[in-house]
Protein backbone atom coordinates (compact mmCIF):
# COMPACT_ATOMS: atom_id res chain seq x y z
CA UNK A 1 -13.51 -22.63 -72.46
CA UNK A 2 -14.88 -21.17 -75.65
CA UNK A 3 -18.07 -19.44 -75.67
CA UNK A 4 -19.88 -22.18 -78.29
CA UNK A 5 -19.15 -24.59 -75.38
CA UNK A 6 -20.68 -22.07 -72.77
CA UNK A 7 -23.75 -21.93 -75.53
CA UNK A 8 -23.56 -25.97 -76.09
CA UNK A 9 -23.97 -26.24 -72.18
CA UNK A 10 -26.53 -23.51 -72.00
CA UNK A 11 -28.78 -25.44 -74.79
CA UNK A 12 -29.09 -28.55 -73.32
CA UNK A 13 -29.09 -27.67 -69.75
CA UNK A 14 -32.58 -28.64 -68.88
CA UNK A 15 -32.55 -25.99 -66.38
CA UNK A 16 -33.31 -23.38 -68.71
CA UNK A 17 -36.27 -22.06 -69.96
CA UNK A 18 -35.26 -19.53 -72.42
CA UNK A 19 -31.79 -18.71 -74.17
CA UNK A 20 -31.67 -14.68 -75.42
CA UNK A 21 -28.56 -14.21 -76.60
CA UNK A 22 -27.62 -10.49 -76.90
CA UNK A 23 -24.68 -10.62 -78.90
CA UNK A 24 -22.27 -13.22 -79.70
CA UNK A 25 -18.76 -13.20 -81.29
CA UNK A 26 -17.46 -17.19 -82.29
CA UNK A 27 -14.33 -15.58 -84.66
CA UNK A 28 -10.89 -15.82 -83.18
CA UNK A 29 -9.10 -14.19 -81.67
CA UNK A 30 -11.76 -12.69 -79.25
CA UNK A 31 -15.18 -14.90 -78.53
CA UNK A 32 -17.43 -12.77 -76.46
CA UNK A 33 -20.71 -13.77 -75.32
CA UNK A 34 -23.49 -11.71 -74.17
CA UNK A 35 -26.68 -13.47 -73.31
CA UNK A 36 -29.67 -13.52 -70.81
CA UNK A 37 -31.14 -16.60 -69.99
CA UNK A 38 -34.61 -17.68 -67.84
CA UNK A 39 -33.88 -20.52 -65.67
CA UNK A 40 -36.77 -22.65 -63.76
CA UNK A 41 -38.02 -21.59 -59.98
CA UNK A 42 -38.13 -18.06 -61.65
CA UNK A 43 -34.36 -17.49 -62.05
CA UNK A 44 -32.46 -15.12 -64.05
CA UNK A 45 -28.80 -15.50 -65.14
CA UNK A 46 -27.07 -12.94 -67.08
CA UNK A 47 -23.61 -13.21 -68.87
CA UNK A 48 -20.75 -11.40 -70.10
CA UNK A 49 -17.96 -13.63 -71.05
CA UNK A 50 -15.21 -13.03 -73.20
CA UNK A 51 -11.60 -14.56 -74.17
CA UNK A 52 -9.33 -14.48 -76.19
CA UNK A 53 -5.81 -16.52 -76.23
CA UNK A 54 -3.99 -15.00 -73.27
CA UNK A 55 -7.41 -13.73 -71.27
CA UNK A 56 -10.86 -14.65 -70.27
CA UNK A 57 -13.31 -12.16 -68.76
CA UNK A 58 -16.71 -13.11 -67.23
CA UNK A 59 -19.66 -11.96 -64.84
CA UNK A 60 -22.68 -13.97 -63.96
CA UNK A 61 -25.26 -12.68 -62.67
CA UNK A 62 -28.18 -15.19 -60.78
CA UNK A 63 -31.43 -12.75 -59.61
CA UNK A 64 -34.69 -14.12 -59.00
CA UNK A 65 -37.76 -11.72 -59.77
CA UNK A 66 -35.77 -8.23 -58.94
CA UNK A 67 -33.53 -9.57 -56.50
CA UNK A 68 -29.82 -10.26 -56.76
CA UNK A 69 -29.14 -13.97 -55.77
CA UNK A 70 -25.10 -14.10 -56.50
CA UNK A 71 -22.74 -12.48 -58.49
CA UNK A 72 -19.38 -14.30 -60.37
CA UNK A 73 -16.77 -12.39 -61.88
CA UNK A 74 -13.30 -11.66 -62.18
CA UNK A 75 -12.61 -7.82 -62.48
CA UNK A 76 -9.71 -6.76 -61.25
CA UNK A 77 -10.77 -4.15 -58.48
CA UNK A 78 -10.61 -6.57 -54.78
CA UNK A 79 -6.82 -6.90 -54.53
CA UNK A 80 -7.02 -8.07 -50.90
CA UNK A 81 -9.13 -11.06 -51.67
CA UNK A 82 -6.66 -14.47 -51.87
CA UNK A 83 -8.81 -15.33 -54.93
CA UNK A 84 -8.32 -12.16 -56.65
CA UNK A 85 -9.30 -11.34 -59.20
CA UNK A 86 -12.14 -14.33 -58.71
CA UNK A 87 -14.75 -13.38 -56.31
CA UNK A 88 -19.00 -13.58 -55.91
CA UNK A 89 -21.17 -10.99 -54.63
CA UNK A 90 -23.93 -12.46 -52.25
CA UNK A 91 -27.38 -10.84 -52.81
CA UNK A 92 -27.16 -7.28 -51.11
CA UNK A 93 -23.59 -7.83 -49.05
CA UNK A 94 -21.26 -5.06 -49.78
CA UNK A 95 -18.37 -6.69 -49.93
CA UNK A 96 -17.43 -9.66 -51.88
CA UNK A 97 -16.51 -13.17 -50.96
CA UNK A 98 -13.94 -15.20 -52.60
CA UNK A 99 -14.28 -17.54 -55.19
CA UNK A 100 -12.24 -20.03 -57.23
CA UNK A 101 -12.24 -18.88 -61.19
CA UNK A 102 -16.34 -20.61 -62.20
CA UNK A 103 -17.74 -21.60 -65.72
CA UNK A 104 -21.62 -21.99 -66.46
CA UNK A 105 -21.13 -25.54 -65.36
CA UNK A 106 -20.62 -24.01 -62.18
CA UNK A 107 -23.54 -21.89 -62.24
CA UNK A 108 -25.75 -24.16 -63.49
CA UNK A 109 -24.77 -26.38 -60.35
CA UNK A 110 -25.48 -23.74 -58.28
CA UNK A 111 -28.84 -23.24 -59.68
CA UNK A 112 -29.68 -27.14 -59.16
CA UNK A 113 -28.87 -26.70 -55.65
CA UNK A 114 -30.96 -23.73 -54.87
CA UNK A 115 -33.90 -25.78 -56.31
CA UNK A 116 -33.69 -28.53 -54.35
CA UNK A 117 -35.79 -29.30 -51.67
CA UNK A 118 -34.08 -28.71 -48.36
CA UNK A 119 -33.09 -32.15 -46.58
């Protein structure tokens, strides 16, 4: 995934409010976006994604108001996890839970399905 197509999903997502983009690198061989964006029910997502050919590095971060919601990223530092390096932080849980490798698809998913009404 290249970071325009992270920005191409971000911009039409009608789940978001506002796009601040922090910094952004498009020129191979690195892409790196950093960007904050202000989703609707009052989310926030942040994101740090980079790649390059033989890497991709990313963290998103979901809060609402000044709570953490979930956490996505892929540093290198829970060995033990069977996903590893892939794992999510939930809210204020210490330790993390594993997690297959996600894209802002995913997130954005997971956003839809926090809004929605409970059945």
């Amino acid at each position: 995934m290249t970071i325009s197509k992270t920005f191409s999903t971000l911009s039409s997502s009608d789940l978001v409010l506002e796009l601040n983009v922090i910094k952004a690198i498009v020129e191979p061989p690195v892409q790196a976006l950093k960007a904050r964006i202000t989703l609707k029910g009052g989310y926030t997502l942040q994101i740090n994604e980079s790649s390059g050919s033989d890497f991709r590095r990313y963290s998103y971060h979901l809060q609402k108001g000044d709570e953490m919601v979930k956490r996505w990223d892929n540093s290198p530092h829970w060995k033990d996890l069977k996903t590893f390096p892939y794992h999510v932080h939930h809210g204020n849980e210490a330790e993390p839970r594993e997690s297959p490798e996600v894209f802002i698809e995913d997130i954005l998913r997971e956003v839809n399905k926090l809004l929605s009404p409970n059945p």
